[in-house]
Every structure is written in structure tokens, then in C-alpha cells.
C-alpha atoms as a PDB file:
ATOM      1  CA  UNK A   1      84.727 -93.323 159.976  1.00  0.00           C
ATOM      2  CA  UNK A   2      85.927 -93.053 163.146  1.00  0.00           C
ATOM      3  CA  UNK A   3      86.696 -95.328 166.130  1.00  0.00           C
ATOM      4  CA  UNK A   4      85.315 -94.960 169.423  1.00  0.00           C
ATOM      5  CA  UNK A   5      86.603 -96.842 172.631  1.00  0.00           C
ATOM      6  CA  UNK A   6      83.816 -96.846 175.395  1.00  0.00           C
ATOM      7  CA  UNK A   7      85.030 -97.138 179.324  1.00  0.00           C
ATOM      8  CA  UNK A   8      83.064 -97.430 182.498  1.00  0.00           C
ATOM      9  CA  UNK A   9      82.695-100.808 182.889  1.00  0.00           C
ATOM     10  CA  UNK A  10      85.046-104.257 182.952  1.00  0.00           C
ATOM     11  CA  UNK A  11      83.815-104.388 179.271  1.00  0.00           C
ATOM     12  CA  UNK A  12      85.212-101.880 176.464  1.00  0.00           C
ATOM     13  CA  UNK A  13      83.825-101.956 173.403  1.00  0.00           C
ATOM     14  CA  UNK A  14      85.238-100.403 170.550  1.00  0.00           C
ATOM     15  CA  UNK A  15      83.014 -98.922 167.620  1.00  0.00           C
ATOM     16  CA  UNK A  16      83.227 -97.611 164.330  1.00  0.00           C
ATOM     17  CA  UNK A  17      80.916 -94.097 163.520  1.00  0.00           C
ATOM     18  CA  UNK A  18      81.088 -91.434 161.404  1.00  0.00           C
ATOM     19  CA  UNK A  19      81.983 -87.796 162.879  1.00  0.00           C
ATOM     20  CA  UNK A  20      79.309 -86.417 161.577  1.00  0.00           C
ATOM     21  CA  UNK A  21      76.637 -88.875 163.387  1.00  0.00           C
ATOM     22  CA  UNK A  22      74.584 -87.362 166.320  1.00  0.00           C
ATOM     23  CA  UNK A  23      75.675 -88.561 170.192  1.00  0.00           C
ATOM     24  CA  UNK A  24      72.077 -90.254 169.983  1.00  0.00           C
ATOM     25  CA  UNK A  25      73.106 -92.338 166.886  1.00  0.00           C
ATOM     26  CA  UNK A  26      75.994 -93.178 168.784  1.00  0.00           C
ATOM     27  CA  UNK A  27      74.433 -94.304 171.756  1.00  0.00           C
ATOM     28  CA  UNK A  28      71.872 -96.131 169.482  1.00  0.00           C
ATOM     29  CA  UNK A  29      75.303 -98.404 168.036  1.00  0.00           C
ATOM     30  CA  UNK A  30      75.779 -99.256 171.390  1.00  0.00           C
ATOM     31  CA  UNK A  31      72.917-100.565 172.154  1.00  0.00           C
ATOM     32  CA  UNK A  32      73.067-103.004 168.860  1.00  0.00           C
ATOM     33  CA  UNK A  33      76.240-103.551 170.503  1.00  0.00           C
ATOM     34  CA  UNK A  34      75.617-103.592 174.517  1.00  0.00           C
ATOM     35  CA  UNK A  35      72.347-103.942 174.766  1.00  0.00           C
ATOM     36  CA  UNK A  36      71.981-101.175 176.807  1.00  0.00           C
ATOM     37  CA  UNK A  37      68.848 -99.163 176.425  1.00  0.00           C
ATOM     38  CA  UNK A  38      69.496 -95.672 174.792  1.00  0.00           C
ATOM     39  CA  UNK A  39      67.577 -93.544 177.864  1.00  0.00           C
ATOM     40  CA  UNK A  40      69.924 -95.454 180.068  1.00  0.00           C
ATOM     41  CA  UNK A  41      73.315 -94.078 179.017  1.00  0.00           C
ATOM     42  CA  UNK A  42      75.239 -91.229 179.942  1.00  0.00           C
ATOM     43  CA  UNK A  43      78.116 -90.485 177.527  1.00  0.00           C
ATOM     44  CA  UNK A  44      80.560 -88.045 178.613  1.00  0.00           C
ATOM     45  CA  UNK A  45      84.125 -86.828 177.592  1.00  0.00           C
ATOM     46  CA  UNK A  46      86.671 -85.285 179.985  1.00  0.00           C
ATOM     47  CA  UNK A  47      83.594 -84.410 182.184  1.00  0.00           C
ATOM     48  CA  UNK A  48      81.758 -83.326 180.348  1.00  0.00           C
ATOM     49  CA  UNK A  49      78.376 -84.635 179.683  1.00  0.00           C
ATOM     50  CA  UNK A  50      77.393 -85.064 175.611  1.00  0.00           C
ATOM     51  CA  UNK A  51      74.109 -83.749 174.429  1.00  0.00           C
ATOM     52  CA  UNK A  52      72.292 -86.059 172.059  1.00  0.00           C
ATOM     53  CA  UNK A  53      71.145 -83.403 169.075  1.00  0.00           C
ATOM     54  CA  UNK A  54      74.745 -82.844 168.961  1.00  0.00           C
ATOM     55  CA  UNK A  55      77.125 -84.607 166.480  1.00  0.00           C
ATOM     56  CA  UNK A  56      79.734 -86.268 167.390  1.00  0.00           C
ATOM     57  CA  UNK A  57      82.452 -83.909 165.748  1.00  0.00           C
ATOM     58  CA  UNK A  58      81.076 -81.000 167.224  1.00  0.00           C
ATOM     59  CA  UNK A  59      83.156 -82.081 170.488  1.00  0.00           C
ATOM     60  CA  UNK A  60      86.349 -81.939 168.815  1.00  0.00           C
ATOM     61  CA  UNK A  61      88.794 -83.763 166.570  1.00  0.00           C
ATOM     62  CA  UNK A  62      87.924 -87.178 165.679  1.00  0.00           C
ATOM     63  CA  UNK A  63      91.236 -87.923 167.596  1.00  0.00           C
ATOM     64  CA  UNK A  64      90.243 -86.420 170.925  1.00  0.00           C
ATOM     65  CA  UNK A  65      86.704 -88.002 171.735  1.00  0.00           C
ATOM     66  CA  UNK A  66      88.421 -91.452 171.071  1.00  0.00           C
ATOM     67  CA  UNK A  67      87.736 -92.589 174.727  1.00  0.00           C
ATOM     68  CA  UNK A  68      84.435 -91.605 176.420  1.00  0.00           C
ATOM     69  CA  UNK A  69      82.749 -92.680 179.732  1.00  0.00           C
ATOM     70  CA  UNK A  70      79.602 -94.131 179.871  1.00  0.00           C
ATOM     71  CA  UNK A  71      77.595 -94.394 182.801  1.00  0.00           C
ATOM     72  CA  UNK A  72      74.303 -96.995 182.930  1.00  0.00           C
ATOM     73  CA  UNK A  73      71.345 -95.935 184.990  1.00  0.00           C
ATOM     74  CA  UNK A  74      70.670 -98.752 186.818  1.00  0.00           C
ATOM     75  CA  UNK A  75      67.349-101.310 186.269  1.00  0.00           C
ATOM     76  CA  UNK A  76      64.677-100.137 189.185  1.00  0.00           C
ATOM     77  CA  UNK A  77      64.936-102.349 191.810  1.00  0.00           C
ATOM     78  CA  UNK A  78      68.262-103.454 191.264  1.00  0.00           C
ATOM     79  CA  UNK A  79      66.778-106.629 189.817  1.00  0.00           C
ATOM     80  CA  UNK A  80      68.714-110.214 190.438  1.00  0.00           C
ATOM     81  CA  UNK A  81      70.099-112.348 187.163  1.00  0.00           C
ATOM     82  CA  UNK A  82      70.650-115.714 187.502  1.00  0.00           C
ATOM     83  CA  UNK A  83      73.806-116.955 185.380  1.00  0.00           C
ATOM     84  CA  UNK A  84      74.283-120.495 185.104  1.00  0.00           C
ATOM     85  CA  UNK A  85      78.308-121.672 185.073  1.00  0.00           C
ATOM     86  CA  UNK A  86      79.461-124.663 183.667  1.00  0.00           C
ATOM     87  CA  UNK A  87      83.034-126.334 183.703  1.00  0.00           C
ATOM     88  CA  UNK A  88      84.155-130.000 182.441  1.00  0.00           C
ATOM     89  CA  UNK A  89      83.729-130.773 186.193  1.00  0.00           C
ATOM     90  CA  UNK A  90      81.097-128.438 188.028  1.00  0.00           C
ATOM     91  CA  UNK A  91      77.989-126.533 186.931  1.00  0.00           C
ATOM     92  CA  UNK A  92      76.063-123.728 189.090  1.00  0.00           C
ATOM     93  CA  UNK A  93      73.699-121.133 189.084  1.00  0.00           C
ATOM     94  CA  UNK A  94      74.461-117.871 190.491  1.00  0.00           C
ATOM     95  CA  UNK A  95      71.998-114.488 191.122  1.00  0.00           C
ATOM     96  CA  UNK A  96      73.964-111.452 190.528  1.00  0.00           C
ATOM     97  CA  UNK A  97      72.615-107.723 190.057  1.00  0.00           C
ATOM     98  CA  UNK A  98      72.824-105.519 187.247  1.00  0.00           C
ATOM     99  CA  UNK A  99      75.392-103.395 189.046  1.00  0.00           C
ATOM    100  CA  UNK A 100      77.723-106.369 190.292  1.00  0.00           C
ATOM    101  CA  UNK A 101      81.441-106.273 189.128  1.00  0.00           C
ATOM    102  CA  UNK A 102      82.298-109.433 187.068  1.00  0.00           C
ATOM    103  CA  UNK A 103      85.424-109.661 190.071  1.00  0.00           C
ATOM    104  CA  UNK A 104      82.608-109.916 192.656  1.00  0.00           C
ATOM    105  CA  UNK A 105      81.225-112.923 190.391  1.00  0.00           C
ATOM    106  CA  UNK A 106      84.777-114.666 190.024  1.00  0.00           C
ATOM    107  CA  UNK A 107      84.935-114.370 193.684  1.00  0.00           C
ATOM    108  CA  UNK A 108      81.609-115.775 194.494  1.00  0.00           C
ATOM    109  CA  UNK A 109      82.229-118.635 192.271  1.00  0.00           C
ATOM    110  CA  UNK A 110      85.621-119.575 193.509  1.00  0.00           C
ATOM    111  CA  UNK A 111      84.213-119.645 197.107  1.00  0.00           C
ATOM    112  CA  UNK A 112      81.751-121.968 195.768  1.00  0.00           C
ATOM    113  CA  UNK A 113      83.890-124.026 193.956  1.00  0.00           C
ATOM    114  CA  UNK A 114      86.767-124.093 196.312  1.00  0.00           C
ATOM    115  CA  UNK A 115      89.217-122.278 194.092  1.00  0.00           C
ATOM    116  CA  UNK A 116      92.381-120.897 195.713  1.00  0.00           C
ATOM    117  CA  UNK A 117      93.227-117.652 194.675  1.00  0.00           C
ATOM    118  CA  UNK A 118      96.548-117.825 192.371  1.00  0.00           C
ATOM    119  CA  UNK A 119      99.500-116.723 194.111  1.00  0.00           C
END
């Protein structure tokens, strides 16, 4: 069993595979994990895009592929979420897209809130 640390976004997952499973087994654990629909990620290593027939070992050693990239195609449309917040004090609603950074969010709800950035 190996252990696989995903990058590309503001989350990264880590998660457990054997090197023998196939890239689209892989990508098919992280949508269990992610939610992330299988057609809609890109898994690469050092640039280099994987191929799902492939296994995962057939990249390397276990050791090496222990970081990839993923890239998400995005929703069509670029569809708006809404994501409700809730403190002990305040509660909100905010639309956000698919593709917004979680930093973008923070900074949209401290405007809102009247939050001073920390010095």
C-alpha cells in the first residue's frame, strides 16, 4: 500500500492505494474521497500527464509518484454555490463558483462581516 498526496488545490488529500492499481482506480478513490467526478480529473506527475489503463507503479517507485497534480475541469457554465456561514454572532449566505479560491471566500466574508485583516 502506498500513500499518495494530491496538490492543485487549497485542499490536499492524502490516500492510501496499492502500486499495482490502475491511474483510473486511483482517480476513482478520489472521487469517494473529493467528490470529484472521474472524467473531470487530470492527474499528472512532474508534467507529465498519467494515462488511466496504466498502473500506478508503472510511473516509477512507489516513492517518486508520492505527490501528483490534479487539475479539475471545470462545471459548464461556471455554475454559482451558495454556502451558508454561521458564527455564535452572524450567519450569511454567500454564492461562490466552482473555481473560487477558499482566500477569495475569507475575503468576501470579512468584508461582509467587518473583519479587519490580522496584522
Amino acid at each position: 500500500m502506498m500513500r499518495i498526496k494530491i496538490a492543485g488545490g487549497e485542499v490536499i488529500p492524502e490516500i492510501a492505494i496499492p502500486p499495482s492499481a490502475t491511474v483510473r482506480e486511483l482517480k476513482e478513490r478520489i472521487k469517494e474521497v473529493l467528490d470529484v467526478e472521474v472524467d473531470r480529473q487530470t492527474l499528472q506527475f512532474c508534467h507529465l500527464k498519467l494515462e488511466n489503463h496504466r498502473s500506478i507503479e508503472s510511473y516509477g517507485s512507489a516513492g517518486s509518484l508520492s505527490m501528483l497534480e490534479m487539475e479539475v475541469t471545470p462545471l459548464p457554465g461556471q455554475p454559482k454555490f451558495r454556502i451558508a456561514v454561521k458564527s455564535a454572532f452572524k450567519e450569511d449566505v454567500f454564492m461562490v463558483r466552482e473555481t473560487q479560491k477558499v482566500a477569495d471566500l475569507e475575503s468576501q466574508i470579512s468584508q461582509s462581516w467587518g473583519i479587519l485583516p490580522e496584522s
